[in-house]
PDB file of N, CA and C in Angstrom:
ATOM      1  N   UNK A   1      64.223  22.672 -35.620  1.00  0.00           N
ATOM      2  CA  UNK A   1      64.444  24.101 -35.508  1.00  0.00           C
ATOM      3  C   UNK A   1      64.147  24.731 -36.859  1.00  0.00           C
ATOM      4  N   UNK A   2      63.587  26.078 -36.879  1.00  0.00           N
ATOM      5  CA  UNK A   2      63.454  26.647 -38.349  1.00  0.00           C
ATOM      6  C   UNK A   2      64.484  27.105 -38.303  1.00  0.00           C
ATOM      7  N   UNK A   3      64.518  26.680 -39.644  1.00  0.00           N
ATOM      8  CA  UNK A   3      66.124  27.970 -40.362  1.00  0.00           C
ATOM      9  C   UNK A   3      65.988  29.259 -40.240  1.00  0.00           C
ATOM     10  N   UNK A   4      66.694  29.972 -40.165  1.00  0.00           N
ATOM     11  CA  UNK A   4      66.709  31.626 -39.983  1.00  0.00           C
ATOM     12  C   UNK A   4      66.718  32.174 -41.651  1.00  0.00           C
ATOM     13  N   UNK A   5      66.193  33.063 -41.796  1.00  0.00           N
ATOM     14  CA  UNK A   5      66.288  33.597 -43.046  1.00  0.00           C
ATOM     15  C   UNK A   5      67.478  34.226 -43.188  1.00  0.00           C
ATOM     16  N   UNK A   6      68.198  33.686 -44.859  1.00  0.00           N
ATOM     17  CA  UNK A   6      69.366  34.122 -45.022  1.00  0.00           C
ATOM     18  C   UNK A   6      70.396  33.626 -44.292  1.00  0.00           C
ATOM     19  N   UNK A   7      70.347  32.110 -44.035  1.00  0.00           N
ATOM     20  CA  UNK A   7      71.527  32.009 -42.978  1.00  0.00           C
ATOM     21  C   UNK A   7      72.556  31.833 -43.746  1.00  0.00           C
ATOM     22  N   UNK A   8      73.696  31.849 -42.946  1.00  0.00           N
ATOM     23  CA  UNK A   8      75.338  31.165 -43.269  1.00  0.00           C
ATOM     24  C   UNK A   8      75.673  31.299 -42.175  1.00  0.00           C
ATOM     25  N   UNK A   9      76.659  30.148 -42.821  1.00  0.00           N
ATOM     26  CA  UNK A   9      77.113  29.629 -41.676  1.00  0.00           C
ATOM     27  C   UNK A   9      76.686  27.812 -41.625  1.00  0.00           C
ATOM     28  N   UNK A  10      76.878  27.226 -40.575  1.00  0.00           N
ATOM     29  CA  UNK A  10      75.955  26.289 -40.302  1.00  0.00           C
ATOM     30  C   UNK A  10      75.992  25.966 -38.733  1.00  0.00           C
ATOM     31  N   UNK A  11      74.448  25.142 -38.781  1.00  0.00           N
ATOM     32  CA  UNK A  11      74.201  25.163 -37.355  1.00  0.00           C
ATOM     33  C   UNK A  11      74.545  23.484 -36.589  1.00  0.00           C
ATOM     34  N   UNK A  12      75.075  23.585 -35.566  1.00  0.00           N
ATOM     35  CA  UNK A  12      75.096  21.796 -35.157  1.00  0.00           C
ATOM     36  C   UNK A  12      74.423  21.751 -33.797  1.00  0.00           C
ATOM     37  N   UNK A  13      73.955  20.428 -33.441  1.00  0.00           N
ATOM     38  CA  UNK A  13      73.237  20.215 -32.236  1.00  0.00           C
ATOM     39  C   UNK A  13      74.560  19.547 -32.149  1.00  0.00           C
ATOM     40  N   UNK A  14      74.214  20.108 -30.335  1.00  0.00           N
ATOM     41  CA  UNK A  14      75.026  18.988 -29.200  1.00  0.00           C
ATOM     42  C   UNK A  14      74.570  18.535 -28.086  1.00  0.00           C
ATOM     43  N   UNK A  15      74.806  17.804 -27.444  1.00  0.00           N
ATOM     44  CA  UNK A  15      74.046  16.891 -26.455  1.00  0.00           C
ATOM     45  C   UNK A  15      75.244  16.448 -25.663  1.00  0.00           C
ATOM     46  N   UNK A  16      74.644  16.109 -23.876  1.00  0.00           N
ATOM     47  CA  UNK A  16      76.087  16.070 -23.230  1.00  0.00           C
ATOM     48  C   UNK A  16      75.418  15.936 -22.331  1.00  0.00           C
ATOM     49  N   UNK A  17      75.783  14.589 -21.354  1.00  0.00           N
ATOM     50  CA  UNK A  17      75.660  14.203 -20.171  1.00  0.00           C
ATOM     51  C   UNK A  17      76.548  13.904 -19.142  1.00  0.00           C
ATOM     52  N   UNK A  18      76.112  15.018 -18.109  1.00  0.00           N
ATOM     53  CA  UNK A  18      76.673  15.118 -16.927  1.00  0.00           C
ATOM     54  C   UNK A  18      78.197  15.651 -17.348  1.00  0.00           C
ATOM     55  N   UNK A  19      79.356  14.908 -17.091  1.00  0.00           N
ATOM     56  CA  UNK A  19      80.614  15.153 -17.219  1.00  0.00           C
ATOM     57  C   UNK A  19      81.260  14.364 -18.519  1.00  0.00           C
ATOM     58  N   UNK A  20      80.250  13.790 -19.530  1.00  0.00           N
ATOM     59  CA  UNK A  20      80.202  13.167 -20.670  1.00  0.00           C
ATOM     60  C   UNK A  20      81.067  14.129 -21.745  1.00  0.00           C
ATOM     61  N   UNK A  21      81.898  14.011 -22.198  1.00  0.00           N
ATOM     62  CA  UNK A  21      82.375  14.709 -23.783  1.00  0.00           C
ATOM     63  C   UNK A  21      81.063  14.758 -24.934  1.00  0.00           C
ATOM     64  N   UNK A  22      81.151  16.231 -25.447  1.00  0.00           N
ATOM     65  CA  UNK A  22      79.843  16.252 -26.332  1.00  0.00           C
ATOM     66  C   UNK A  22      79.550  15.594 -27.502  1.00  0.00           C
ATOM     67  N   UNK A  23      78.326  15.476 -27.572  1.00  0.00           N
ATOM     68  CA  UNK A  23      78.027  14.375 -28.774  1.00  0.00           C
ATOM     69  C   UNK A  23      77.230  15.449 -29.819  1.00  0.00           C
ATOM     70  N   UNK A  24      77.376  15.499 -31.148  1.00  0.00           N
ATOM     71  CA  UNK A  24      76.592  16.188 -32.061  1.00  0.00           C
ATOM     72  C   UNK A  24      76.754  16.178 -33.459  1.00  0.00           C
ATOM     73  N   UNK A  25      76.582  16.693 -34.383  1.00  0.00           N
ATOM     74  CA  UNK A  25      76.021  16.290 -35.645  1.00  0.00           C
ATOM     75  C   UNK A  25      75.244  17.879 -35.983  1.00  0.00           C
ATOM     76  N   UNK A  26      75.924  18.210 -37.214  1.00  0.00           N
ATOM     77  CA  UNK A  26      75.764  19.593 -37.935  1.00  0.00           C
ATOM     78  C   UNK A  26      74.035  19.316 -38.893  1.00  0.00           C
ATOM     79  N   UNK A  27      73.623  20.635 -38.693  1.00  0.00           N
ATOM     80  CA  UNK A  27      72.081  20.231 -39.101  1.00  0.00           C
ATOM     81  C   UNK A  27      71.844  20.355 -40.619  1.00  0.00           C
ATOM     82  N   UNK A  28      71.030  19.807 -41.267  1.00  0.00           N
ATOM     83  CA  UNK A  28      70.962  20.147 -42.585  1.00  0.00           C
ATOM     84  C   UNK A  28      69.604  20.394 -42.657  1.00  0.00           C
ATOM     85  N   UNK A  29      69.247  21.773 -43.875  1.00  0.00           N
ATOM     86  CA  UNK A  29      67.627  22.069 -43.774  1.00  0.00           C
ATOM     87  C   UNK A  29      67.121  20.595 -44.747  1.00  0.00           C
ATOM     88  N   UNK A  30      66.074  20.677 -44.221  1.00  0.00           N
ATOM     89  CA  UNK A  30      64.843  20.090 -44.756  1.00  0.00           C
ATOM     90  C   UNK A  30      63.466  21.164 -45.158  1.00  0.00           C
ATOM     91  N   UNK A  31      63.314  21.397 -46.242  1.00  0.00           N
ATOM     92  CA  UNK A  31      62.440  22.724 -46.527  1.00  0.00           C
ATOM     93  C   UNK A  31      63.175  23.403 -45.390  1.00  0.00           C
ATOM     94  N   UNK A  32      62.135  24.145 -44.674  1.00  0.00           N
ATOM     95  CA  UNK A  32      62.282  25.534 -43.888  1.00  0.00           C
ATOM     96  C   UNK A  32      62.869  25.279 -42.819  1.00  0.00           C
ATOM     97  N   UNK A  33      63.049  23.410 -42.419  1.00  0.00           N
ATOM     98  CA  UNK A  33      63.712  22.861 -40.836  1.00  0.00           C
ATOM     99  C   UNK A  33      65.079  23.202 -40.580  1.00  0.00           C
ATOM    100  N   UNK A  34      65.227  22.734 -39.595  1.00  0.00           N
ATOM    101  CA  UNK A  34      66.829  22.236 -39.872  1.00  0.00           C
ATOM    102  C   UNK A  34      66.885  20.652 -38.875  1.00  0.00           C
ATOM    103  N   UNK A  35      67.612  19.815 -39.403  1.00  0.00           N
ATOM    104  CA  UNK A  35      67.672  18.598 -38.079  1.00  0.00           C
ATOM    105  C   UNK A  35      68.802  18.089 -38.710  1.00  0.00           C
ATOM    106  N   UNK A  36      69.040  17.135 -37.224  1.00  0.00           N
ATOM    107  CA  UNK A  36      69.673  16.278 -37.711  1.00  0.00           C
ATOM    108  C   UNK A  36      70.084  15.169 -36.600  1.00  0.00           C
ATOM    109  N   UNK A  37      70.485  14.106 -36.720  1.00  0.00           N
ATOM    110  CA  UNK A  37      70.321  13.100 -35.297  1.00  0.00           C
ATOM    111  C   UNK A  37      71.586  12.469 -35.157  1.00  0.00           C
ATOM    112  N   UNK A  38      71.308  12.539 -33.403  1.00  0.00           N
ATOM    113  CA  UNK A  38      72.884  12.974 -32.647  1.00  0.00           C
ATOM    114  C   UNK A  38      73.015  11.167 -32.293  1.00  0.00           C
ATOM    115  N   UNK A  39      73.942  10.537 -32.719  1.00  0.00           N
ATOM    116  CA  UNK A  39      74.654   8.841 -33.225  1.00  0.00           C
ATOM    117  C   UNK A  39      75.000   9.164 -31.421  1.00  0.00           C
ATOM    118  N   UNK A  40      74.635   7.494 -31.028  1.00  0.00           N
ATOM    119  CA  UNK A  40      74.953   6.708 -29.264  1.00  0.00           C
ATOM    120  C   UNK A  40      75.014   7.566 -28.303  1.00  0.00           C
ATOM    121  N   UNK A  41      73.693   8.087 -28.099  1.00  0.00           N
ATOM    122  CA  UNK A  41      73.412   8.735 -27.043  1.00  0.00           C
ATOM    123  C   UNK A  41      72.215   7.214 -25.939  1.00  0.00           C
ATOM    124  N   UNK A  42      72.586   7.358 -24.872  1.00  0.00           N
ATOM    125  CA  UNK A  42      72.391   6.242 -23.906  1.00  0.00           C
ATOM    126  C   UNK A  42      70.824   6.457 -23.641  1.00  0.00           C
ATOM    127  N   UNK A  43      70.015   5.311 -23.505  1.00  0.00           N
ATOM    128  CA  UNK A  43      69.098   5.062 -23.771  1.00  0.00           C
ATOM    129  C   UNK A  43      68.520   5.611 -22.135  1.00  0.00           C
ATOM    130  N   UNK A  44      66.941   6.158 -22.215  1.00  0.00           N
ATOM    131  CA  UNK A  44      66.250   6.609 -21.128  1.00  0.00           C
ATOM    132  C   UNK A  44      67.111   7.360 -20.282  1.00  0.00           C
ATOM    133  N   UNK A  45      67.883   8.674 -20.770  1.00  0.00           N
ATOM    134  CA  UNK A  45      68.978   9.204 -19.942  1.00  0.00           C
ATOM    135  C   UNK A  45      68.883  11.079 -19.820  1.00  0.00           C
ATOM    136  N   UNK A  46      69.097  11.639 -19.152  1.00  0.00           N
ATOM    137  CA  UNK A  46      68.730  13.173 -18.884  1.00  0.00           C
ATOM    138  C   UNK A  46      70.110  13.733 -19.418  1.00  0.00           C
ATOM    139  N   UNK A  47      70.132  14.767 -20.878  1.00  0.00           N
ATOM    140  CA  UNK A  47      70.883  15.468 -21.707  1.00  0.00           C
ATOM    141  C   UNK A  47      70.114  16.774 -21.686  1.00  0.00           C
ATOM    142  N   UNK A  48      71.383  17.264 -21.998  1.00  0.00           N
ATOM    143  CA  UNK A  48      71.618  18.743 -21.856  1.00  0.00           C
ATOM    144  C   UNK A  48      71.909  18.839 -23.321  1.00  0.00           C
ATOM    145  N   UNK A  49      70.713  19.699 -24.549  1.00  0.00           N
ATOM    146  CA  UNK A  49      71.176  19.777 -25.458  1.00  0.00           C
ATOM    147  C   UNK A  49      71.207  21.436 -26.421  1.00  0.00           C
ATOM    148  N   UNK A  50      71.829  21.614 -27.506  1.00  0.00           N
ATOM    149  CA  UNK A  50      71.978  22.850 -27.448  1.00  0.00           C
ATOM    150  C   UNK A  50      72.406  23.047 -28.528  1.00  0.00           C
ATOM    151  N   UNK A  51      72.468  24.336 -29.161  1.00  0.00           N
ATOM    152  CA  UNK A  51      72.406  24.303 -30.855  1.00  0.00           C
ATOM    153  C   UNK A  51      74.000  25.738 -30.944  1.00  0.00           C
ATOM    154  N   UNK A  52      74.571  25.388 -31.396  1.00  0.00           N
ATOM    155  CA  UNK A  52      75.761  26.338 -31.724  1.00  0.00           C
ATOM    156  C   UNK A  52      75.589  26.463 -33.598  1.00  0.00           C
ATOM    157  N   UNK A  53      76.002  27.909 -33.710  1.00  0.00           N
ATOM    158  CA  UNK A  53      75.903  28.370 -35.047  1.00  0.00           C
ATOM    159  C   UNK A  53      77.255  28.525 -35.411  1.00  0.00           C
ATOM    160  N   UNK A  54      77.792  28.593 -36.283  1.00  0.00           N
ATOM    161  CA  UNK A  54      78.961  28.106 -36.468  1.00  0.00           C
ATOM    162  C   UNK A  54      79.784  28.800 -37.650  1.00  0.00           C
ATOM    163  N   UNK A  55      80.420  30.014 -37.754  1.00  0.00           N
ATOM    164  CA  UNK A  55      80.748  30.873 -39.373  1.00  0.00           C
ATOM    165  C   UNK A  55      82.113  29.685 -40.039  1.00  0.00           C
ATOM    166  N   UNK A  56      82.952  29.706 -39.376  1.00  0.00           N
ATOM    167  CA  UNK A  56      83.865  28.508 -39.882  1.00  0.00           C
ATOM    168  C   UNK A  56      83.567  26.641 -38.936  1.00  0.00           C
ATOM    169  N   UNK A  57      84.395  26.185 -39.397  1.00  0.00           N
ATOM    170  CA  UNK A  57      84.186  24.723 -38.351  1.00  0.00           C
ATOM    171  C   UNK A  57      84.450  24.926 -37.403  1.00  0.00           C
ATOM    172  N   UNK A  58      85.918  25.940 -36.954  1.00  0.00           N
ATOM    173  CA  UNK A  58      86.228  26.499 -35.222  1.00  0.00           C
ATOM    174  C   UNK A  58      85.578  27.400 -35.103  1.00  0.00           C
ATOM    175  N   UNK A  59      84.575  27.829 -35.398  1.00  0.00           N
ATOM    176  CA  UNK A  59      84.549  28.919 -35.135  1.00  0.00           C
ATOM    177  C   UNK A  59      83.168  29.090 -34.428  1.00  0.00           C
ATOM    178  N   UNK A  60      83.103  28.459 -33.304  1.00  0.00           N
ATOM    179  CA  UNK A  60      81.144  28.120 -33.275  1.00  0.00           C
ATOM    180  C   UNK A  60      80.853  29.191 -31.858  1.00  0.00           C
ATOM    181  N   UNK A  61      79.293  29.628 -31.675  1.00  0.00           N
ATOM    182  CA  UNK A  61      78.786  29.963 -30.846  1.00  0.00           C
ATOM    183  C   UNK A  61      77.710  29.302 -29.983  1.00  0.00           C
ATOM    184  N   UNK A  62      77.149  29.334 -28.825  1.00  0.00           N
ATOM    185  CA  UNK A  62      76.344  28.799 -28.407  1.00  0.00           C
ATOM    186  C   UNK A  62      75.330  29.579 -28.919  1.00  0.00           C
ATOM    187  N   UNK A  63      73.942  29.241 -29.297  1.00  0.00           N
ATOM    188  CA  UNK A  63      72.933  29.808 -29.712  1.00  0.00           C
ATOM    189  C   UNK A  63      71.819  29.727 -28.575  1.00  0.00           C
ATOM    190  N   UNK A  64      72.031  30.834 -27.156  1.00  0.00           N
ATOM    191  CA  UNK A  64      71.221  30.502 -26.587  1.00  0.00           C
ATOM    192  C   UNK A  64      70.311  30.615 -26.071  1.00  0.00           C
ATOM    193  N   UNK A  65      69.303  31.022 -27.276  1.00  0.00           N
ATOM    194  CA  UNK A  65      67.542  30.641 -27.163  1.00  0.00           C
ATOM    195  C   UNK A  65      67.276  29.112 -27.290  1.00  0.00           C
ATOM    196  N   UNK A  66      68.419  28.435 -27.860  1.00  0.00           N
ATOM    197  CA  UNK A  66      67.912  26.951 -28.283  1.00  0.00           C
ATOM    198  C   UNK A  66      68.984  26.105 -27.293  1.00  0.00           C
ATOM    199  N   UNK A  67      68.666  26.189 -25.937  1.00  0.00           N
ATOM    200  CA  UNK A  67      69.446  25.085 -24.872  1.00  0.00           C
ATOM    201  C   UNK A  67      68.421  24.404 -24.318  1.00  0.00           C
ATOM    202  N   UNK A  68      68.293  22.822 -23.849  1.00  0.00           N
ATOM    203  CA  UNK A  68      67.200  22.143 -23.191  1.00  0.00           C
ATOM    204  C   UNK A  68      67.561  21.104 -22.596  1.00  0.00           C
ATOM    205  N   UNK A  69      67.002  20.470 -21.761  1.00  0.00           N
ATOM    206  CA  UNK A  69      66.891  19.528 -20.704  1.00  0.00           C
ATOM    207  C   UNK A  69      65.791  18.833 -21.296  1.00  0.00           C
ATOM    208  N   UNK A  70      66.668  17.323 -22.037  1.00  0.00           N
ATOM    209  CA  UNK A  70      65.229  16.237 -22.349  1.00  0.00           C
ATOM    210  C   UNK A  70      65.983  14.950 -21.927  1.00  0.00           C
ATOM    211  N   UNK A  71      65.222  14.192 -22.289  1.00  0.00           N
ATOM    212  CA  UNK A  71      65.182  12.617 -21.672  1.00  0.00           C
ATOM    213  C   UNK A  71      65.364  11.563 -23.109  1.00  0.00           C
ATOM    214  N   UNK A  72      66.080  10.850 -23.127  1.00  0.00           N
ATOM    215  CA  UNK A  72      66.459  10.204 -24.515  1.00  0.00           C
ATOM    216  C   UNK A  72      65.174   8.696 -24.474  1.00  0.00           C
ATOM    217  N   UNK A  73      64.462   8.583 -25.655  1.00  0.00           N
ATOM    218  CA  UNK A  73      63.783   7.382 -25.229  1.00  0.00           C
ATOM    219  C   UNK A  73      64.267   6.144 -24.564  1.00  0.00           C
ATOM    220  N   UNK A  74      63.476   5.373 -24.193  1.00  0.00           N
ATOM    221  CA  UNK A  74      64.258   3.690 -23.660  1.00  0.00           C
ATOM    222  C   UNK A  74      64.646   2.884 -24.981  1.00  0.00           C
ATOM    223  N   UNK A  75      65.521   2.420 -25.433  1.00  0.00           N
ATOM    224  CA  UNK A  75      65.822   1.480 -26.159  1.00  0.00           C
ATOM    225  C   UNK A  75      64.956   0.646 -26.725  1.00  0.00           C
ATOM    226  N   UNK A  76      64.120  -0.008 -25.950  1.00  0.00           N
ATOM    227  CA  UNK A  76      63.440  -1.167 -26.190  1.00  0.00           C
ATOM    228  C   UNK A  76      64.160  -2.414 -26.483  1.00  0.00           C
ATOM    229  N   UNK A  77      65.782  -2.284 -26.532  1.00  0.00           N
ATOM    230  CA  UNK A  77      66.224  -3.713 -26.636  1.00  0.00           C
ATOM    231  C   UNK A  77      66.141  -4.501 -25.242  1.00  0.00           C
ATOM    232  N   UNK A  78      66.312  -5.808 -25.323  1.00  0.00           N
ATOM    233  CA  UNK A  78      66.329  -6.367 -23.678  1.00  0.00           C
ATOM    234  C   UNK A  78      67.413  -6.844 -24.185  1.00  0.00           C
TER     235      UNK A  78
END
C-alpha cells in the first residue's frame, strides 16, 4: 500500500477466515510503501483482508478502499 502523505497515526493489516479471530500486524513504511506480513495464516486458504488506520492502539478504523478477497499460497511442505 502507498503511504498517504503526511500520515499519523498507524496503519495495520488484518486477515480473517470465515469465523476465524483476526490475524494482523501494524505496517511499517518502506520508502513510500507501507507492508508488513501477517505470522500463521493457513496455507492455500480464502481470507478476507483489510487495512484499519489507527490514531491510538484502540482506536482503529476500517479503511475501506483497502478490503480484499485473496487466496494464501500452498505451503509447499509435504
Amino acid at each position: 500500500m502507498e503511504a498517504p502523505k503526511g500520515m499519523v497515526g498507524t496503519f495495520k493489516a488484518i486477515a480473517w477466515l470465515w469465523e476465524e479471530y483476526p490475524k494482523g500486524c501494524t505496517m511499517v513504511a518502506k520508502g513510500d510503501m507501507l507492508s508488513c506480513v501477517i505470522p500463521q495464516l493457513l496455507p492455500n486458504a480464502p481470507y478476507t483482508v483489510a487495512v484499519e488506520t489507527c490514531k491510538e492502539e484502540n482506536d482503529c478504523v476500517l479503511y475501506s478502499d483497502c478490503v480484499d478477497f485473496v487466496w494464501t499460497k500452498p505451503s509447499g511442505k509435504t
